[in-house]
Protein backbone atom coordinates (compact mmCIF):
# COMPACT_ATOMS: atom_id res chain seq x y z
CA UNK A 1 -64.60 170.13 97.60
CA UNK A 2 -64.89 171.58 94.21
CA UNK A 3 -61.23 172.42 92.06
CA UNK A 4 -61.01 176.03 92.10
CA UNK A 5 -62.12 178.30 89.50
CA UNK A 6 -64.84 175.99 89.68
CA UNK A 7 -64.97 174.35 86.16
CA UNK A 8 -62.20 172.72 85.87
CA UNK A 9 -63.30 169.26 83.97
CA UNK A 10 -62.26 165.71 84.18
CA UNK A 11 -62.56 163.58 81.15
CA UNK A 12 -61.94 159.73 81.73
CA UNK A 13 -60.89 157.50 78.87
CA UNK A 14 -60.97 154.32 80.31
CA UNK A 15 -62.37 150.55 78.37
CA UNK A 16 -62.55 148.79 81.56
CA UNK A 17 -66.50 149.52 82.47
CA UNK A 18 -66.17 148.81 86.37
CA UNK A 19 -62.84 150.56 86.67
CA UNK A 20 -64.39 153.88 84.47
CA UNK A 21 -67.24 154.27 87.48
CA UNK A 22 -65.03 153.49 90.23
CA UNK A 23 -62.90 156.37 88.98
CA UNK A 24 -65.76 158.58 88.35
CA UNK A 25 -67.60 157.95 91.54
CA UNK A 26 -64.28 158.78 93.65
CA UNK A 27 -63.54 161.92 91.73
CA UNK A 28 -67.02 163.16 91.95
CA UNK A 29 -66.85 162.45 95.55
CA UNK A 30 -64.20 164.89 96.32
CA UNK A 31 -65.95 167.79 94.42
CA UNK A 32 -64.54 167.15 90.84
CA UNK A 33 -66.40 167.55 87.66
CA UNK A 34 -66.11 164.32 85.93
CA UNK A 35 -67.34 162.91 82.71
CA UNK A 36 -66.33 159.44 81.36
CA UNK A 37 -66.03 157.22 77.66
CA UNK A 38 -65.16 154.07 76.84
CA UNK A 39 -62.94 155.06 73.77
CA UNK A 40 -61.52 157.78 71.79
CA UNK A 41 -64.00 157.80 69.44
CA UNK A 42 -65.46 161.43 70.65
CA UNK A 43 -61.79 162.66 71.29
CA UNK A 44 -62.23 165.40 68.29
CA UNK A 45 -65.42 166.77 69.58
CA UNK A 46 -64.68 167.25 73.09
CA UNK A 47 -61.20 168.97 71.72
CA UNK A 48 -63.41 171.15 69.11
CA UNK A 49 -65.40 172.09 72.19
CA UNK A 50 -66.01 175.22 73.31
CA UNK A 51 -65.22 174.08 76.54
CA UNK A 52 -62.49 171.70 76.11
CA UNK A 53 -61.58 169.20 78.87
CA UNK A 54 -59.06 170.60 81.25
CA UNK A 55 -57.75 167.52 82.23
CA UNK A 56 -57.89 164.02 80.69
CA UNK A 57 -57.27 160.30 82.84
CA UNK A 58 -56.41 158.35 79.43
CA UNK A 59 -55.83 154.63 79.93
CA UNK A 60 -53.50 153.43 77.13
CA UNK A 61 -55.19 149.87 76.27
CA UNK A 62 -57.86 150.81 74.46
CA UNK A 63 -60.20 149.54 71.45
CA UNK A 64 -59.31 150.75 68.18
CA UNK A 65 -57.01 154.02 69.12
CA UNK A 66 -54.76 153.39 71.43
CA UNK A 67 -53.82 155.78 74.38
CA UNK A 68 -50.75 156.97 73.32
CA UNK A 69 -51.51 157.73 69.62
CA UNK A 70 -54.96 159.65 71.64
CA UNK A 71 -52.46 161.46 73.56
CA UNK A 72 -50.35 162.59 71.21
CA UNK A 73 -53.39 163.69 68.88
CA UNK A 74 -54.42 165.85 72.03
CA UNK A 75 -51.51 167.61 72.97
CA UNK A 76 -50.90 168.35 69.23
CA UNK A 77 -54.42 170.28 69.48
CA UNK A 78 -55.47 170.94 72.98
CA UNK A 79 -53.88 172.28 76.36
CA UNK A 80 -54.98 169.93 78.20
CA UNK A 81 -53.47 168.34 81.18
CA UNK A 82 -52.96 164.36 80.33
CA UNK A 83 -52.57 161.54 82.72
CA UNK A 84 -51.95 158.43 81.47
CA UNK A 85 -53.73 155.30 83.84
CA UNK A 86 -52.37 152.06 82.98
CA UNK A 87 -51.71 148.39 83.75
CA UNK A 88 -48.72 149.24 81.44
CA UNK A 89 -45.55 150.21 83.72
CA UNK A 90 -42.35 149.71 81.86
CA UNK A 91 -39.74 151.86 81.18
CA UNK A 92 -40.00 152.29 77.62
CA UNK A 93 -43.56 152.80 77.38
CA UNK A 94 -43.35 155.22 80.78
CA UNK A 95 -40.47 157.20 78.20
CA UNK A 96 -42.87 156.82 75.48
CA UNK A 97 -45.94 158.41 76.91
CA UNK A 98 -43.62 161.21 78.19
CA UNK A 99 -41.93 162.24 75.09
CA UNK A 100 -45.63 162.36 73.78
CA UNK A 101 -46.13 165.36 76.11
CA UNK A 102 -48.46 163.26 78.80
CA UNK A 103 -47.96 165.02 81.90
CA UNK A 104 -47.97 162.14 84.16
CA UNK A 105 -48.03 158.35 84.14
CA UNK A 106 -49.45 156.11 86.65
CA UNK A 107 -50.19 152.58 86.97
CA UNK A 108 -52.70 150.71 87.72
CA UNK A 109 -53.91 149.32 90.30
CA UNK A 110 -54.65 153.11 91.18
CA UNK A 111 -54.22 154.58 94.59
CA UNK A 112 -57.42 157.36 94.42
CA UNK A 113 -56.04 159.43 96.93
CA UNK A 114 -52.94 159.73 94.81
CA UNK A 115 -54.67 159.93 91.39
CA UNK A 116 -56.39 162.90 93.14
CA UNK A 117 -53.05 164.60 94.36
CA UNK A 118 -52.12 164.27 90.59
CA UNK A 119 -55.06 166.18 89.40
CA UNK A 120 -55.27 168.83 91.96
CA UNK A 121 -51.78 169.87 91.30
CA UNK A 122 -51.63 169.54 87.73
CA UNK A 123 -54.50 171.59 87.47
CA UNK A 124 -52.48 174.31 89.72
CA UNK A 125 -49.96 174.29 87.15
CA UNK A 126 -52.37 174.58 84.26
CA UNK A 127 -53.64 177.41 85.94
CA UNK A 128 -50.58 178.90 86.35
CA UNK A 129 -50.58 179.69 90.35
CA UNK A 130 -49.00 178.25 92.98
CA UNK A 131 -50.98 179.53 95.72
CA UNK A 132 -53.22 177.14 97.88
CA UNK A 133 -56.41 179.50 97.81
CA UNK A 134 -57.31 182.87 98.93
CA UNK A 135 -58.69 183.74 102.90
CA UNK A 136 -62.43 184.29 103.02
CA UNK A 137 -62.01 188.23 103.52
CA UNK A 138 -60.76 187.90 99.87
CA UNK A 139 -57.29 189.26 101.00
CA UNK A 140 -54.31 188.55 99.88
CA UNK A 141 -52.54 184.84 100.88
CA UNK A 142 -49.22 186.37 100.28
CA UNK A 143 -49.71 189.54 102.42
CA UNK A 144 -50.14 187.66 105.77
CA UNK A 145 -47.89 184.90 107.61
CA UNK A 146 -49.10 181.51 105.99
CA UNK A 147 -48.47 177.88 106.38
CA UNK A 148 -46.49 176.36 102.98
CA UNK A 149 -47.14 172.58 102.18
CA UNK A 150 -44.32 171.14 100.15
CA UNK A 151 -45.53 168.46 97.62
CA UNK A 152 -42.38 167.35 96.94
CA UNK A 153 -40.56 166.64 100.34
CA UNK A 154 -44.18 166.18 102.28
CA UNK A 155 -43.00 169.25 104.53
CA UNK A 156 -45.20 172.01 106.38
CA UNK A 157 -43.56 174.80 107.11
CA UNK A 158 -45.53 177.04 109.88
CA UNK A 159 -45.82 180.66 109.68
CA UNK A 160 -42.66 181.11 112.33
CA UNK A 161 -40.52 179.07 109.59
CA UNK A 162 -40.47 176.09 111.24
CA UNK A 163 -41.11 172.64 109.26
CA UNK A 164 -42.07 169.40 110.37
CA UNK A 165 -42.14 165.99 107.64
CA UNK A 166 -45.44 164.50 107.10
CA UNK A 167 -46.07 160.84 107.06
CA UNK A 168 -48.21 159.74 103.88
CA UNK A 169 -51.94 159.90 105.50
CA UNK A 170 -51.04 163.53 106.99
CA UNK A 171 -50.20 164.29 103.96
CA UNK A 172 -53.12 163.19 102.22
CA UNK A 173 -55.39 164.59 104.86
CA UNK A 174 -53.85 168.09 104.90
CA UNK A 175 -53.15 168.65 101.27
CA UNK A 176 -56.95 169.24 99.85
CA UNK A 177 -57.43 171.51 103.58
CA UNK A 178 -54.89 174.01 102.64
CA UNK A 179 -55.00 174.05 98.91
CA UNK A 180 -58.55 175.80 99.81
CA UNK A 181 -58.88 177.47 103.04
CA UNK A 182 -61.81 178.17 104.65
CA UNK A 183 -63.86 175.30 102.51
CA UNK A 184 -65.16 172.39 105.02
CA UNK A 185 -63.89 169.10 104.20
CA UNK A 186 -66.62 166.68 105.13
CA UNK A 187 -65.66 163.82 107.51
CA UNK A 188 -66.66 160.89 104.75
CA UNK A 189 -64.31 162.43 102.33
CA UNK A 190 -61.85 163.16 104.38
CA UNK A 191 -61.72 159.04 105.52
CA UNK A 192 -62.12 158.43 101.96
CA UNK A 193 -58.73 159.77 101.00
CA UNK A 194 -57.14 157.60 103.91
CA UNK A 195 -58.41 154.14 102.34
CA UNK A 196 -60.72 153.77 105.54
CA UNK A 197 -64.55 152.72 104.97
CA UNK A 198 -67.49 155.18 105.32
CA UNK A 199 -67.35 156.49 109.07
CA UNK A 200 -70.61 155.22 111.84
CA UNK A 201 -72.31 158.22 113.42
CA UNK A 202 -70.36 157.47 116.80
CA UNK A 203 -67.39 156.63 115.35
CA UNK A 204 -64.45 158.83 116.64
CA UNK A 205 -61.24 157.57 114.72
CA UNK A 206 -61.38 160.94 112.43
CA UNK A 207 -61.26 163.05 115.52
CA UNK A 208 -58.58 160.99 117.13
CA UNK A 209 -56.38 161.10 114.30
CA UNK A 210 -56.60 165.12 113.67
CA UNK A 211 -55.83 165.74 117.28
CA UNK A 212 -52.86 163.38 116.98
CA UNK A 213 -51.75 165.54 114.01
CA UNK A 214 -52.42 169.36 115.36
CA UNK A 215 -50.74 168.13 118.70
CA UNK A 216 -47.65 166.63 116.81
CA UNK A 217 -47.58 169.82 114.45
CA UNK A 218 -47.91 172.33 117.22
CA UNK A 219 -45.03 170.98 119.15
CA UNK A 220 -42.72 170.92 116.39
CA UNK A 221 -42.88 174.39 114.68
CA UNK A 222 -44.37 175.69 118.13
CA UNK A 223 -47.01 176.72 116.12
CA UNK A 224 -50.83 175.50 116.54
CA UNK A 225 -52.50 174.19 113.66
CA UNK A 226 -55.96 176.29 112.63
CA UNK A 227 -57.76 173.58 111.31
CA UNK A 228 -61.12 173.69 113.21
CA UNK A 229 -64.43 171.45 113.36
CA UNK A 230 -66.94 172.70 111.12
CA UNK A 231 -70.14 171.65 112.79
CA UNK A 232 -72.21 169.54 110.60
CA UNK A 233 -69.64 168.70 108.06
CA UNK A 234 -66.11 168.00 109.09
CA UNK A 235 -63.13 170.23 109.45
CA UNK A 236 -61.76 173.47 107.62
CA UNK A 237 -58.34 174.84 107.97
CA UNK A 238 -59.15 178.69 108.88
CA UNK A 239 -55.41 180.02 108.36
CA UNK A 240 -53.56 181.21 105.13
CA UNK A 241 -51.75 178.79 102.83
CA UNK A 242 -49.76 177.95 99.84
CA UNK A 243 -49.13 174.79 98.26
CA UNK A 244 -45.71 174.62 96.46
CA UNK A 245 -43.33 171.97 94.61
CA UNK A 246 -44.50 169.59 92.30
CA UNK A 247 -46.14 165.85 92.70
CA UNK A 248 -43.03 163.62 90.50
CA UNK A 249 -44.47 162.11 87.57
């Protein structure tokens, strides 16, 4: 599942060679363009580009430039979004990287699913929308009854105005489905963002789980859940959505 507009670009600053492809290969898995350095040293090309990054994962230990003198050399020329990715987690360098205009700080070890959450709703904000995608018809999300995800309180709130909390893999699950309705998930990505290894052919957990949630869902908003099978690939959420709040830094 692609970012929308479609060319939204990940740039990954990151010295640690295994850790750079692990991040890479995840991110490319769940439909993100992705390109990756060891160092800074092609920072002021990709900022002079054309097509600047959109979005950069900048790990702060780094040879020669460090990430924070990086990221404050970016935001004094570039847009970007920034997301610092470090084994670095105190207070004062957390304050630090903040003050510097990085838009969020996480530490390592990384939780993917949660890097991912970062980057699909800081590139909302970047974009300047709030809404979670637009129906297939190519009507408006806001002109019909629509289901709102709240990334701040993990809360769905059903077309009828009734919410329900969301524990964290419902969460995760749900959030990519209705920030772009009517675009299959696929069944291996889907697991993927749970922590769970690659799926058999036979094996059924997937389905067990998503009936679990549409039954829980549908009796409490009274509402049922459109998120439907999509033969062949995995599931699709079919109704209209928004996605609103913000992911705390």
């Amino acid at each position: 599942m692609a970012l929308q507009n479609n060319n939204f670009r990940i740039v990954i600053i990151e010295d640690d060679e295994e850790m750079r492809s692990m991040l890479e290969r995840y991110l490319r898995m769940v439909g993100m363009e992705t390109e990756s350095y060891p160092d800074t040293a092609n920072l002021d090309s990709l900022i002079l580009e054309a097509k600047q990054p959109q979005i950069m994962v900048l790990d702060v230990n780094l040879p020669g430039e460090n990430g924070f003198v990086a990221a404050a050399r970016l935001r004094a020329r570039s847009s970007a979004g920034i997301i610092m990715l470090t084994g670095r987690s105190g207070r004062d360098d957390r304050l630090l990287g903040l003050s510097m205009g990085v838009d969020h700080y996480l530490s390592k070890p990384v939780d993917m699913p949660e890097l991912e959450s970062v980057i699909r709703n800081l590139a909302r904000r970047l974009r300047g929308d709030t809404q979670g995608g637009q129906p297939e018809d190519g009507g408006s999300a806001t002109s019909q009854p629509h289901w709102t995800l709240d990334l701040a309180s993990w809360t769905l709130t059903a077309p009828n105005g009734n919410a329900i909390e969301l524990t964290s893999a419902e969460y995760l699950m749900l959030l990519p489905l209705l920030e772009q309705p009517g675009r299959p998930n696929s069944r291996d990505i889907i697991n993927a963002r749970l922590g769970k290894p690659r799926l058999g052919v036979d094996n059924r957990s997937l389905d067990v789980l998503i009936s679990r949630i549409r039954r829980k869902i549908e009796q409490g908003t009274g509402t049922p859940l459109p998120l439907r099978s999509a033969r062949g690939t995995g599931y699709v959420f079919t109704g209209t959505a928004q996605v609103i709040g913000n992911v705390s830094p």
